[in-house]
Protein backbone atom coordinates (compact mmCIF):
# COMPACT_ATOMS: atom_id res chain seq x y z
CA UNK A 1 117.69 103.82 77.86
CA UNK A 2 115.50 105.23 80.50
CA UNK A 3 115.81 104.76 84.22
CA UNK A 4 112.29 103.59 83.77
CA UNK A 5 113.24 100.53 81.98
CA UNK A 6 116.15 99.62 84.57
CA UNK A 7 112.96 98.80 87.05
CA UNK A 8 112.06 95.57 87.97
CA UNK A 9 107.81 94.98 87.97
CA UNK A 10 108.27 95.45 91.94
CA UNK A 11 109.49 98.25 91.75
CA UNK A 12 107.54 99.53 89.22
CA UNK A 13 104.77 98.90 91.08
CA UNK A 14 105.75 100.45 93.95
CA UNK A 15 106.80 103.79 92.52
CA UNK A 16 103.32 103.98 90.99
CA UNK A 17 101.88 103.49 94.33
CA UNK A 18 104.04 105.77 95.77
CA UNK A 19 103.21 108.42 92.41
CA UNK A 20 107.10 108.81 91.92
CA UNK A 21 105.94 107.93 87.96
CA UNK A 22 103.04 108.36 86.31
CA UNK A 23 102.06 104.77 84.14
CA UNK A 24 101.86 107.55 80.91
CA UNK A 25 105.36 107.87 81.58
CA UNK A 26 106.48 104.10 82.48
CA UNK A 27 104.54 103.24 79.45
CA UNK A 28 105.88 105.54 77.30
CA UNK A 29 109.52 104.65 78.39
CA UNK A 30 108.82 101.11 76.89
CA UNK A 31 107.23 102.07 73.90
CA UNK A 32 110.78 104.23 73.13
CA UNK A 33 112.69 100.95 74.07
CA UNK A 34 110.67 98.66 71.97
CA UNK A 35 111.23 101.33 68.88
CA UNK A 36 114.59 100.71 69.30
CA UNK A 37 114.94 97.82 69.82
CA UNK A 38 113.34 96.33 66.22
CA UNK A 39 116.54 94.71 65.25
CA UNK A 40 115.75 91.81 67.91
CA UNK A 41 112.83 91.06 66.64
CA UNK A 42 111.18 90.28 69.79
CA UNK A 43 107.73 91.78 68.43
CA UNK A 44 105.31 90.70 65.74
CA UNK A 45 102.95 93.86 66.67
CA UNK A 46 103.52 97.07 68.14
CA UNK A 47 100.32 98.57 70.55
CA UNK A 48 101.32 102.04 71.98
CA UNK A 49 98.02 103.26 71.48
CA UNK A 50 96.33 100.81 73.31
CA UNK A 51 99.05 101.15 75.96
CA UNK A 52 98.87 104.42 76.24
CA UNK A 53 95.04 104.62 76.40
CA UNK A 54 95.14 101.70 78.95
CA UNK A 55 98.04 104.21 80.78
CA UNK A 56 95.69 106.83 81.11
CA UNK A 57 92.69 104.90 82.55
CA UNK A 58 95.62 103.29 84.57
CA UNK A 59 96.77 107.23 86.23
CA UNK A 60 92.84 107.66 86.98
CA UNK A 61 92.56 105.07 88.92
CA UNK A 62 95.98 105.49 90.63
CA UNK A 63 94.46 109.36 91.22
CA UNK A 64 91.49 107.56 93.07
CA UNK A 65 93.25 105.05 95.33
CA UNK A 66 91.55 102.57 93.32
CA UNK A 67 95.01 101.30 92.29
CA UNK A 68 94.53 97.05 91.16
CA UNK A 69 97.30 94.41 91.56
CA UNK A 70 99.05 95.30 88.10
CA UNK A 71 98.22 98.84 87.91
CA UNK A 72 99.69 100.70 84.91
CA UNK A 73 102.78 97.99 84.35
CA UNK A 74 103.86 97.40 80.64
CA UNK A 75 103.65 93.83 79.71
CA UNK A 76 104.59 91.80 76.29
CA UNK A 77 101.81 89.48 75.04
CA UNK A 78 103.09 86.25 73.24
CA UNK A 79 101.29 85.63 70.06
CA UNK A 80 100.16 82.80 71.34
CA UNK A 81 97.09 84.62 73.03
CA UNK A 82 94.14 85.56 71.57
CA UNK A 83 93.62 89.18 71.97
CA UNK A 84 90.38 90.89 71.25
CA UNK A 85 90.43 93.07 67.59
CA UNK A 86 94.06 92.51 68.01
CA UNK A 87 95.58 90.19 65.48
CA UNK A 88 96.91 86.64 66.33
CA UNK A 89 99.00 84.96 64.61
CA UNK A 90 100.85 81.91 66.54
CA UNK A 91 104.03 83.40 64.44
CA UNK A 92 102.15 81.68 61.01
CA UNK A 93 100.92 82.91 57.78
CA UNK A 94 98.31 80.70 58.06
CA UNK A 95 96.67 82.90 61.19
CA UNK A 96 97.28 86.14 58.78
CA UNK A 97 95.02 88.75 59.31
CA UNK A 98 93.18 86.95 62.16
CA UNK A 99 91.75 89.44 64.96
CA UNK A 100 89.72 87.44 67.80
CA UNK A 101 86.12 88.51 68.63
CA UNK A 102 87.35 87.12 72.68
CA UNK A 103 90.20 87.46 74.93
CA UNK A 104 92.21 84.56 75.92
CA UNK A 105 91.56 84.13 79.99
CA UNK A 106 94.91 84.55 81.25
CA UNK A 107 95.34 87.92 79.28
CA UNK A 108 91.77 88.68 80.44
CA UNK A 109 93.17 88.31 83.85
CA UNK A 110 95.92 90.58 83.51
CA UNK A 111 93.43 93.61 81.82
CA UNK A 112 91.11 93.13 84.98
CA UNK A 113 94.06 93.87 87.35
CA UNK A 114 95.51 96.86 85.20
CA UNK A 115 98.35 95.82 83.28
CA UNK A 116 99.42 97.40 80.19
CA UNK A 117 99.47 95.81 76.81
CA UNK A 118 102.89 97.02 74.66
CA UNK A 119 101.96 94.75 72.19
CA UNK A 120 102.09 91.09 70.66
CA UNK A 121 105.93 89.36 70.97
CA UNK A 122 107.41 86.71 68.20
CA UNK A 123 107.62 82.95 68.85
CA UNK A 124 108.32 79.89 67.53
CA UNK A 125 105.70 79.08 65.00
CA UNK A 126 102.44 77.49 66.98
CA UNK A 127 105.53 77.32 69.75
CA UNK A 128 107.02 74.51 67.89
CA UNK A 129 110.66 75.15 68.39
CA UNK A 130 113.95 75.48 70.85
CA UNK A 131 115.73 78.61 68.99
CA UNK A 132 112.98 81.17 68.08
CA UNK A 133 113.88 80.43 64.43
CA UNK A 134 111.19 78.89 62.85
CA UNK A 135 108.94 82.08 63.05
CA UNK A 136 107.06 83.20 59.63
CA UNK A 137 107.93 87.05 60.71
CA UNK A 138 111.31 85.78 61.35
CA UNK A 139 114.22 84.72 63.70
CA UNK A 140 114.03 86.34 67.00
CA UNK A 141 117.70 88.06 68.13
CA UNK A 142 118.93 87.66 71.96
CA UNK A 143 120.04 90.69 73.36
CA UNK A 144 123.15 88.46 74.90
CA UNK A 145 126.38 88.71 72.88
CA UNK A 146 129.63 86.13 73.02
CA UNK A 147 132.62 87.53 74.47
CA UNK A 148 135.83 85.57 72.82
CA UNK A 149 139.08 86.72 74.77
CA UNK A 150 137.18 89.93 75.98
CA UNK A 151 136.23 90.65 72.64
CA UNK A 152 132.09 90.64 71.98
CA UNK A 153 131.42 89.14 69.33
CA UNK A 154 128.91 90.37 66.41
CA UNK A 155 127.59 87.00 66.08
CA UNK A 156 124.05 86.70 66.77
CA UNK A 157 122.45 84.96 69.60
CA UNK A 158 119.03 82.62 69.65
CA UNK A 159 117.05 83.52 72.81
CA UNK A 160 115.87 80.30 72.95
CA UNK A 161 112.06 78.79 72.76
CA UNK A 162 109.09 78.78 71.50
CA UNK A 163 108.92 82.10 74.10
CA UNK A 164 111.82 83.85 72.65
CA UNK A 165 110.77 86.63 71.96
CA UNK A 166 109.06 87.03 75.28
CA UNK A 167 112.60 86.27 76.84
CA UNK A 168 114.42 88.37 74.73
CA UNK A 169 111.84 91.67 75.22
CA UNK A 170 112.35 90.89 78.83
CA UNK A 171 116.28 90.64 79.16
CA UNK A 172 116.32 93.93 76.50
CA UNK A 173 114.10 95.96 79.25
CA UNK A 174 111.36 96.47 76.72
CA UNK A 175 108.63 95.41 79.16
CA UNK A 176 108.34 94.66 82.74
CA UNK A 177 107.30 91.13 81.81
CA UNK A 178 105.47 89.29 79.76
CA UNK A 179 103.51 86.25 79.14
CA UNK A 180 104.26 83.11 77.82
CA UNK A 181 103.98 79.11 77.20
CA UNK A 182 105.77 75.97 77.91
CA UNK A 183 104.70 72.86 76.30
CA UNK A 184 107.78 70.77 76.82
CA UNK A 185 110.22 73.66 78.45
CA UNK A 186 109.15 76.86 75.97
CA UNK A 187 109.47 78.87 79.01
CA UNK A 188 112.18 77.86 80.96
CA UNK A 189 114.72 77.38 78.26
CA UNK A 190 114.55 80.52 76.78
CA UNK A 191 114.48 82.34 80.43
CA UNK A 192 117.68 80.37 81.34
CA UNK A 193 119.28 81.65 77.74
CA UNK A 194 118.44 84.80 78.57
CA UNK A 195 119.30 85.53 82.23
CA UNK A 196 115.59 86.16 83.34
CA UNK A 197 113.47 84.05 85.19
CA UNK A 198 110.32 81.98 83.96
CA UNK A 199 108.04 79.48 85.73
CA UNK A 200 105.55 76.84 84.10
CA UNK A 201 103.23 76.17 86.87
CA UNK A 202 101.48 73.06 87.06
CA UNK A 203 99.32 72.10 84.70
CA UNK A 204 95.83 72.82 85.37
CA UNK A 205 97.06 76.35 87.38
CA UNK A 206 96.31 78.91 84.18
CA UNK A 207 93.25 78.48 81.81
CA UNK A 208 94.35 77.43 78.58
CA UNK A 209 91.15 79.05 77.24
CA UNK A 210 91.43 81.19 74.25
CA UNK A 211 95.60 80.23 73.85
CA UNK A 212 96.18 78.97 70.65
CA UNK A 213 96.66 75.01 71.05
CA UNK A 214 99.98 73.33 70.58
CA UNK A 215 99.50 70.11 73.13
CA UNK A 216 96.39 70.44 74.79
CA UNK A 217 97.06 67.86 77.48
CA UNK A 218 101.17 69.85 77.85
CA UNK A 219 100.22 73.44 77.19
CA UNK A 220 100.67 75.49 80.56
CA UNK A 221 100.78 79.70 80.46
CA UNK A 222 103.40 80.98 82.76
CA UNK A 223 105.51 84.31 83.08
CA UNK A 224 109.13 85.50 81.80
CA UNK A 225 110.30 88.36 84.46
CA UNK A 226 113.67 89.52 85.75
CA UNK A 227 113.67 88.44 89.00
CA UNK A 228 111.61 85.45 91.20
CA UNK A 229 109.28 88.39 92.92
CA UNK A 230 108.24 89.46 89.55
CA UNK A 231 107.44 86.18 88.45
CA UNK A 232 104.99 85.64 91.75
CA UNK A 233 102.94 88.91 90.94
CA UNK A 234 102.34 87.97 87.31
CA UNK A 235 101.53 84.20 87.99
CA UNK A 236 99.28 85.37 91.10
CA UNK A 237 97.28 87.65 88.07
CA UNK A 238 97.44 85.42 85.41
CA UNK A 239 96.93 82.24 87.49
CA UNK A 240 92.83 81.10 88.31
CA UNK A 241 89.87 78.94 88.16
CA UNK A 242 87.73 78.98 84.60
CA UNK A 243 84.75 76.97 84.25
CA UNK A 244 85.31 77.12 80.09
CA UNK A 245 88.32 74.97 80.21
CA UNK A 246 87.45 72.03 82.04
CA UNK A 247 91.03 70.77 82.57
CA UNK A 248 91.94 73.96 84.60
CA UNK A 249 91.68 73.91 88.57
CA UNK A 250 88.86 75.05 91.46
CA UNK A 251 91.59 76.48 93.52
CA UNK A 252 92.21 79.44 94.62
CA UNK A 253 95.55 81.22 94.07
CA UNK A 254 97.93 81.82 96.53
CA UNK A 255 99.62 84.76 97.74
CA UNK A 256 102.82 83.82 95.60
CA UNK A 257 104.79 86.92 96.49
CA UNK A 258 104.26 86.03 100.11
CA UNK A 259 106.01 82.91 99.49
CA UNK A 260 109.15 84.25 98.84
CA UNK A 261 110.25 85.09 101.78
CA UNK A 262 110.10 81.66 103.73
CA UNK A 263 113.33 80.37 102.65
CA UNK A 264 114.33 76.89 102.56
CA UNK A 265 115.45 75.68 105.84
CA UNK A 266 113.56 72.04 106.66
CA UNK A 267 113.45 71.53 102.90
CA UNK A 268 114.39 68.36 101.35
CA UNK A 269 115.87 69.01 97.85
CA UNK A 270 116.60 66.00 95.42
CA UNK A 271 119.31 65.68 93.12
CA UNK A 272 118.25 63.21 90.18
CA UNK A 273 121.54 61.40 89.22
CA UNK A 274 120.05 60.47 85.93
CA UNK A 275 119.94 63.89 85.05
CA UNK A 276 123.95 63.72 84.92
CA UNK A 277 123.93 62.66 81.07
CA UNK A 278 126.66 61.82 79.26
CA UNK A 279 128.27 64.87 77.37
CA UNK A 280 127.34 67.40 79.75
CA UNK A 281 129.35 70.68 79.71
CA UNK A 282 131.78 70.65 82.89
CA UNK A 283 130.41 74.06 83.58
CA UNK A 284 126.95 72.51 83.45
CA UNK A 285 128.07 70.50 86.43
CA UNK A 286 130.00 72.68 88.54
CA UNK A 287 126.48 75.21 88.11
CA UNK A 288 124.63 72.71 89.21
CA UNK A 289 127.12 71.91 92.28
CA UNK A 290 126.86 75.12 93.06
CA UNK A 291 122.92 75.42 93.31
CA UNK A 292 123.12 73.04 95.90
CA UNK A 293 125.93 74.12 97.72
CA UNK A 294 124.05 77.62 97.63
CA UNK A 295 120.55 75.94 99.09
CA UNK A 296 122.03 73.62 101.59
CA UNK A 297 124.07 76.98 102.97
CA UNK A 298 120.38 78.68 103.49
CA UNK A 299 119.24 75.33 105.63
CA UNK A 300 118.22 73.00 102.97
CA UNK A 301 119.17 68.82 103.17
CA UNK A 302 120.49 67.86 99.89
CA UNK A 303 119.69 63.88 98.40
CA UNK A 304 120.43 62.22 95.67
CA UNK A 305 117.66 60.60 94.37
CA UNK A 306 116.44 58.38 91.56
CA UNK A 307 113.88 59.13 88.43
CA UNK A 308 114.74 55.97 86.34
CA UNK A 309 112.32 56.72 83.20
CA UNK A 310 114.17 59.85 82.59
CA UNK A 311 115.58 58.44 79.89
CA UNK A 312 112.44 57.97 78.13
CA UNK A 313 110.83 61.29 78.63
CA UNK A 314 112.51 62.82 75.26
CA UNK A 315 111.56 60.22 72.62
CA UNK A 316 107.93 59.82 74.17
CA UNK A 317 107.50 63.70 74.53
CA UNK A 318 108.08 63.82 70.66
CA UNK A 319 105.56 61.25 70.41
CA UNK A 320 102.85 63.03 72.29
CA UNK A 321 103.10 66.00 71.37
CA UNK A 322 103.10 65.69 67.70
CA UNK A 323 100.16 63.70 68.36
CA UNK A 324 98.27 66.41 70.01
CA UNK A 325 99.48 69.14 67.24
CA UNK A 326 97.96 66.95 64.41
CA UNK A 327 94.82 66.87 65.73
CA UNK A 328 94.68 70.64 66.99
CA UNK A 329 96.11 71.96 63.91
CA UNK A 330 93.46 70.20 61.64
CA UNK A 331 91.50 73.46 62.41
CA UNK A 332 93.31 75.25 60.14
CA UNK A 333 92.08 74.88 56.57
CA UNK A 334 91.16 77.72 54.82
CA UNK A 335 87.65 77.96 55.25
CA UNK A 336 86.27 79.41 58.65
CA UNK A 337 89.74 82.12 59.05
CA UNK A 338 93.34 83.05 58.49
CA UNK A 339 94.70 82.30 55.26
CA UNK A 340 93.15 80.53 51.89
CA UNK A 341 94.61 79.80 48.63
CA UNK A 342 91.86 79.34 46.16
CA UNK A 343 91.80 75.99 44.41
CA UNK A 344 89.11 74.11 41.90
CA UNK A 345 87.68 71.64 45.00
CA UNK A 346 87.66 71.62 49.03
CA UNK A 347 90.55 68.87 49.06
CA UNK A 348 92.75 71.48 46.71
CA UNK A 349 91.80 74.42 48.95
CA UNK A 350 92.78 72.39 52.37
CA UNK A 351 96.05 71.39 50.48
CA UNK A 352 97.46 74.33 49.14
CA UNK A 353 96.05 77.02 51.94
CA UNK A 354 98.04 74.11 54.59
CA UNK A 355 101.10 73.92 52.73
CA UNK A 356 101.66 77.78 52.29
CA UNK A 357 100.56 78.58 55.73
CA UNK A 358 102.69 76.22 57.98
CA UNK A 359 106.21 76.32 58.06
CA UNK A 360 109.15 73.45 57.70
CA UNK A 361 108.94 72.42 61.22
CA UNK A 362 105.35 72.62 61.69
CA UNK A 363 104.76 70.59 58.52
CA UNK A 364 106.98 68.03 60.11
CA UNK A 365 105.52 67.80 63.43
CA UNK A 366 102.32 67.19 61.66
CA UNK A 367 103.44 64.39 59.97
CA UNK A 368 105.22 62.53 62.93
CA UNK A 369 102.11 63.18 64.92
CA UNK A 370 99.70 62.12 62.41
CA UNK A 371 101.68 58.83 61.63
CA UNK A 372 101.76 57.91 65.26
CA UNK A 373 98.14 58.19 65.29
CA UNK A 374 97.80 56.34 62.18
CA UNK A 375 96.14 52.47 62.18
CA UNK A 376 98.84 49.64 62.66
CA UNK A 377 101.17 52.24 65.13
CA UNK A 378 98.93 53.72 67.38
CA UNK A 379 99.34 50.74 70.02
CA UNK A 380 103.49 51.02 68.70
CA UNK A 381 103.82 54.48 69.17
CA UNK A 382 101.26 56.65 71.13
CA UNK A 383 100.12 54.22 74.02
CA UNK A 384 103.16 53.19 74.44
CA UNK A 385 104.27 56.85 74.72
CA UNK A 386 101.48 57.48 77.39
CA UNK A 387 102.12 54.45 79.69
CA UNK A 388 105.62 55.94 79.90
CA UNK A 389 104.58 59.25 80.46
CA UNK A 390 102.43 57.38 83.33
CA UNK A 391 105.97 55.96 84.68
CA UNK A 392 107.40 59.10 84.70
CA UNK A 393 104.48 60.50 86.88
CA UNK A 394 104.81 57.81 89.44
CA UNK A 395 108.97 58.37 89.45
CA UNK A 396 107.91 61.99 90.53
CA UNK A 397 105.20 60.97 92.71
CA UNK A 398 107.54 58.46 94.68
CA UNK A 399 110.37 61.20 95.52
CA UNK A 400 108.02 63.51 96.57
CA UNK A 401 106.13 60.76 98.73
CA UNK A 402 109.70 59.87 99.97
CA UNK A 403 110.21 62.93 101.59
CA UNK A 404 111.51 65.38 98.85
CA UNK A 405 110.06 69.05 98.73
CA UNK A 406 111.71 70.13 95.07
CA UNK A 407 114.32 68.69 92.49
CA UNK A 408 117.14 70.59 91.70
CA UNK A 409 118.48 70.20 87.91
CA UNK A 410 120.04 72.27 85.22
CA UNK A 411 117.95 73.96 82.55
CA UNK A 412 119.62 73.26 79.85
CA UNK A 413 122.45 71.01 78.57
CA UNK A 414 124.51 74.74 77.39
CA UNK A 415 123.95 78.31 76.95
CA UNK A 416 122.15 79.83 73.97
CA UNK A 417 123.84 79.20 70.54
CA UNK A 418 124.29 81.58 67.28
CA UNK A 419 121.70 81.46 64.90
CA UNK A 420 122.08 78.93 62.37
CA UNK A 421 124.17 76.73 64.40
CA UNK A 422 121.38 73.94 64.50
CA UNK A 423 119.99 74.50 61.77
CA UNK A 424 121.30 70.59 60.84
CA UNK A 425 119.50 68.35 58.63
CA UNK A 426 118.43 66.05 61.59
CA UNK A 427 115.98 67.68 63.83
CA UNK A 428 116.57 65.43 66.77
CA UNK A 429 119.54 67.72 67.45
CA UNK A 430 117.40 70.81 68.54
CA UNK A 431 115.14 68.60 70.33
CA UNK A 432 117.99 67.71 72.66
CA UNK A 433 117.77 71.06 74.55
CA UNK A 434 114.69 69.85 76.16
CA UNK A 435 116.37 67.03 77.46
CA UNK A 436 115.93 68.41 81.05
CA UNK A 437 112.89 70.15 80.83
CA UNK A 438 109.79 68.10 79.04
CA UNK A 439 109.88 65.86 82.12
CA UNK A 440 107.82 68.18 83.94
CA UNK A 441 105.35 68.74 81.50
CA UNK A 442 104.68 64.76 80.81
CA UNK A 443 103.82 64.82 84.86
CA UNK A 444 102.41 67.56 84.77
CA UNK A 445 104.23 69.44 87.05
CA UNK A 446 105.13 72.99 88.16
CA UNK A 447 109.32 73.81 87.44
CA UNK A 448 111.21 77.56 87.73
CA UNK A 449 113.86 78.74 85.92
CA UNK A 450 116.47 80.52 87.62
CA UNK A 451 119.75 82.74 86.50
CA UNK A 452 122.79 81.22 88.28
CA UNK A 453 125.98 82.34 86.16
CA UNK A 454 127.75 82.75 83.30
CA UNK A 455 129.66 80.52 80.97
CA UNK A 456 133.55 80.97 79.53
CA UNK A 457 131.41 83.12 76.77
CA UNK A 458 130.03 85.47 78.88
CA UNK A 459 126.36 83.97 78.38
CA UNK A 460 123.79 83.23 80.82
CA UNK A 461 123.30 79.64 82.35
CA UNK A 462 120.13 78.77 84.59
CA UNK A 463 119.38 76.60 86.96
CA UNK A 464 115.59 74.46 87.02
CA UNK A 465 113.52 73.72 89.97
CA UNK A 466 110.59 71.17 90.24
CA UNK A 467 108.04 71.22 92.73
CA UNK A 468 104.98 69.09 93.98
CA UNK A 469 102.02 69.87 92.25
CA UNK A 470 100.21 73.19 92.77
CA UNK A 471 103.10 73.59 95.42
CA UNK A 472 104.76 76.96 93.17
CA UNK A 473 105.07 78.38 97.11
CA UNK A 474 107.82 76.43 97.41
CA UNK A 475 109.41 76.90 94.00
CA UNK A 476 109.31 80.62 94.16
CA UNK A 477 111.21 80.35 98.25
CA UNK A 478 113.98 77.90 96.93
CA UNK A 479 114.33 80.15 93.73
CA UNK A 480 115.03 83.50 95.78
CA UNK A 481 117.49 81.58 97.66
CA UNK A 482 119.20 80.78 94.29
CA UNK A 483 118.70 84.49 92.99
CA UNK A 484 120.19 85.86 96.10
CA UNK A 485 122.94 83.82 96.11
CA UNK A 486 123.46 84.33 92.25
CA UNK A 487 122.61 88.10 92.14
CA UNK A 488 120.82 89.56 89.28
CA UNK A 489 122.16 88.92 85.69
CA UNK A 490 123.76 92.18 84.54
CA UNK A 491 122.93 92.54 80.64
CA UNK A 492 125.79 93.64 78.33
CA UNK A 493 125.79 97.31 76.78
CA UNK A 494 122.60 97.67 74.67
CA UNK A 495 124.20 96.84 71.15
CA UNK A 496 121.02 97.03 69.38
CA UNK A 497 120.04 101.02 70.24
């Protein structure tokens, strides 16, 4: 592997600036490790000539001093964003052979200040999924191996999800960074699985315009990087106000990089005790000991607080957002794009182009959602869901209003597991590794992802931080104080070149 792909974006950037590199030659460094790197899976389609057409306009501006924000860095596109006369697919063969006449606004953003697009990266089908299995191109491959008694182990690795293959292109060194979404932890699971760092900011912070719709009132876009610095450039780029999607924000976008460097001295930071389920992996705990022990060293007060509706934020998330997915993914039926299987009338055609063009999981999600929203269990099921989504809010809002500048939690309840593994007949056993991550997104709110260690296996564990609304400043200084404490995650030998 090049020394190219051994730079973080920051640095990257930097030796750009500095003309060290040219971006022909960054880019082309990436496009080598993404050709060797099929066996993960991690992309659905492969751009260099884009990239390297974008590289070139990239080194002329460079030449110029007319260097933007992004300027000639490689990026990874989920799937999840339309791309103009690139084809989208949301990972389904119902999308197949669709090519967008527009560009989502968050990759819009990221064109306007230079970056570089390697190409489009696998996820769970319309992001509905923990593992990165449930892909129609097929099951995305972490770059993270077990190590049994020394001994790595050929068994392979789920990088997590719905973003896995944004995670896993990231950890691999196939691109600086890329982008990603997080409807109920889709971008902080896989990041902690993977030993990278990814941050869903709060809700309203990125334009959801032009990204394919999952949940439209849980969908954020965030970024998967290798460090907490790399994360605050991307967000700062793909981050912004957009009058076409009116739930997104009139703010302006801090200087997240800035933020950083304040540290966390004066900060409160709350320690939910009902996040201590039952079951949880000792070395769970003692990470999560540790995270504190690491910010109250750099000047932080540490409390234990109390978010009593925790307990319902699982079983009401998979209310909601099934809810949400039925009525978004009535859109696709055959007639306007994507996929259609002829039949003898319009109900035939809507049935048979729907049943071969979502997948198991997708077709179930339907189902729960649509039921839910079906007379005699809408008042049972979905607005009961919502008032305790609005219970969760408030448990949020009155920490925070109590004095308390960020929550400190785990990310998830274990590090990744082999592909397969979960692949149960009950579902509900997958959904459990968004135990301590959908919170967020039922309030609404902005959390990080952090690398802290390693398990007994030799496989990444993260820590998750939750902030105030449109308060990522502070997520991003409490992170660095984690990822300097932590140090970088080293990946294992490149098995898959």
């Amino acid at each position: 592997m090049s020394e190219l792909n051994e730079l973080t974006l920051a640095e990257a950037r930097d030796g750009l600036r500095a003309r060290t590199f040219s971006a022909r030659e960054l880019t082309q460094a990436h496009i080598a490790a993404v050709e060797k790197a099929r066996a993960l899976n991690a992309f659905i389609l492969e751009t260099p000539e884009r990239a390297l057409a974008q590289a070139e306009v990239s080194d002329a501006k460079i030449a110029a001093g007319e260097g933007r924000p992004l300027e000639g860095l490689p990026l990874g596109i989920k799937d999840l964003f339309c791309t103009h006369g690139v084809t989208t697919t949301a990972a389904s063969k119902i999308l197949g052979g669709f090519e967008p006449h527009y560009e989502s606004a968050v990759t819009a953003n990221l064109w306007r200040d230079g970056a570089v697009m390697l190409g489009k990266l696998n996820l769970d089908e319309f992001a509905m999924g923990s593992s990165n299995e449930t892909s129609a191109f097929g099951d995305v491959v972490s770059p993270w191996r077990r190590q049994v008694d020394g001994v790595v182990s050929e068994a392979r690795i789920v990088p997590g999800g719905s973003s896995g293959g944004s995670a896993a292109a990231v950890a691999a060194r196939l691109c600086l960074g890329a982008t990603a979404t997080d409807t109920g932890g889709s971008i902080r699971q896989p990041a902690a699985f993977t030993g990278t760092v990814g941050i869903k900011p709060t809700y309203g912070r990125c334009s959801r315009w032009g990204t394919v719709a999952f949940a439209s009132s849980l969908d954020q876009a965030g970024p998967i990087a290798r460090t907490v610095r790399d994360c605050a450039i991307l967000l700062g780029s793909m981050a912004g106000p957009d009058a076409r999607d009116t739930t997104c924000a009139d703010l302006p976008v801090p200087d997240f990089e800035a933020a950083i460097s304040r540290g966390v001295k004066g900060l409160t930071i709350g320690i939910p005790k009902e996040y201590r389920v039952e079951g949880m992996p000792a070395e769970i705990q003692r990470l999560w000991d540790q995270g504190a022990d690491w910010l109250r060293a750099a000047g932080a007060t540490i409390r234990e607080i109390s978010l009593p509706n925790t307990r319902h934020a699982l079983p009401a998330y998979y209310i909601v957002a099934p809810a949400e997915a039925s009525s978004n993914l009535a859109r696709y039926d055959g007639v306007r794009y994507g996929l259609r299987v002829p039949a003898g009338d319009i109900v035939g055609l809507y049935e048979k182009t729907r049943a071969a063009g979502f997948g198991r999981e997708v077709r179930r999600r339907i189902m729960i959602g649509t039921y839910v929203l079906s007379a005699g269990y809408y008042d049972a099921y979905y607005v009961r869901a919502q008032k305790i989504r609005t219970l969760i809010k408030r448990d949020f809002e009155a920490a925070y209003a109590d004095g308390v500048d960020a929550i400190l939690t785990p990310a998830t309840p274990s590090s990744a597991f082999g592909i397969g593994e979960m692949a149960s007949a009950d579902p509900v056993e997958m959904y459990l590794n968004d135990v301590f991550t959908v919170t967020v997104n039922m309030a609404g709110l902005p959390g990080i992802a952090v690398p802290a260690g390693l398990d007994g296996q030799g496989l990444p564990l993260g820590l998750q931080l939750i902030g105030r609304p449109f308060d990522e400043e502070t997520l991003f200084a409490a992170a660095q104080t984690i990822e300097d404490a932590a140090g970088r995650m080293t990946l294992p030998k490149p098995w898959w070149a």
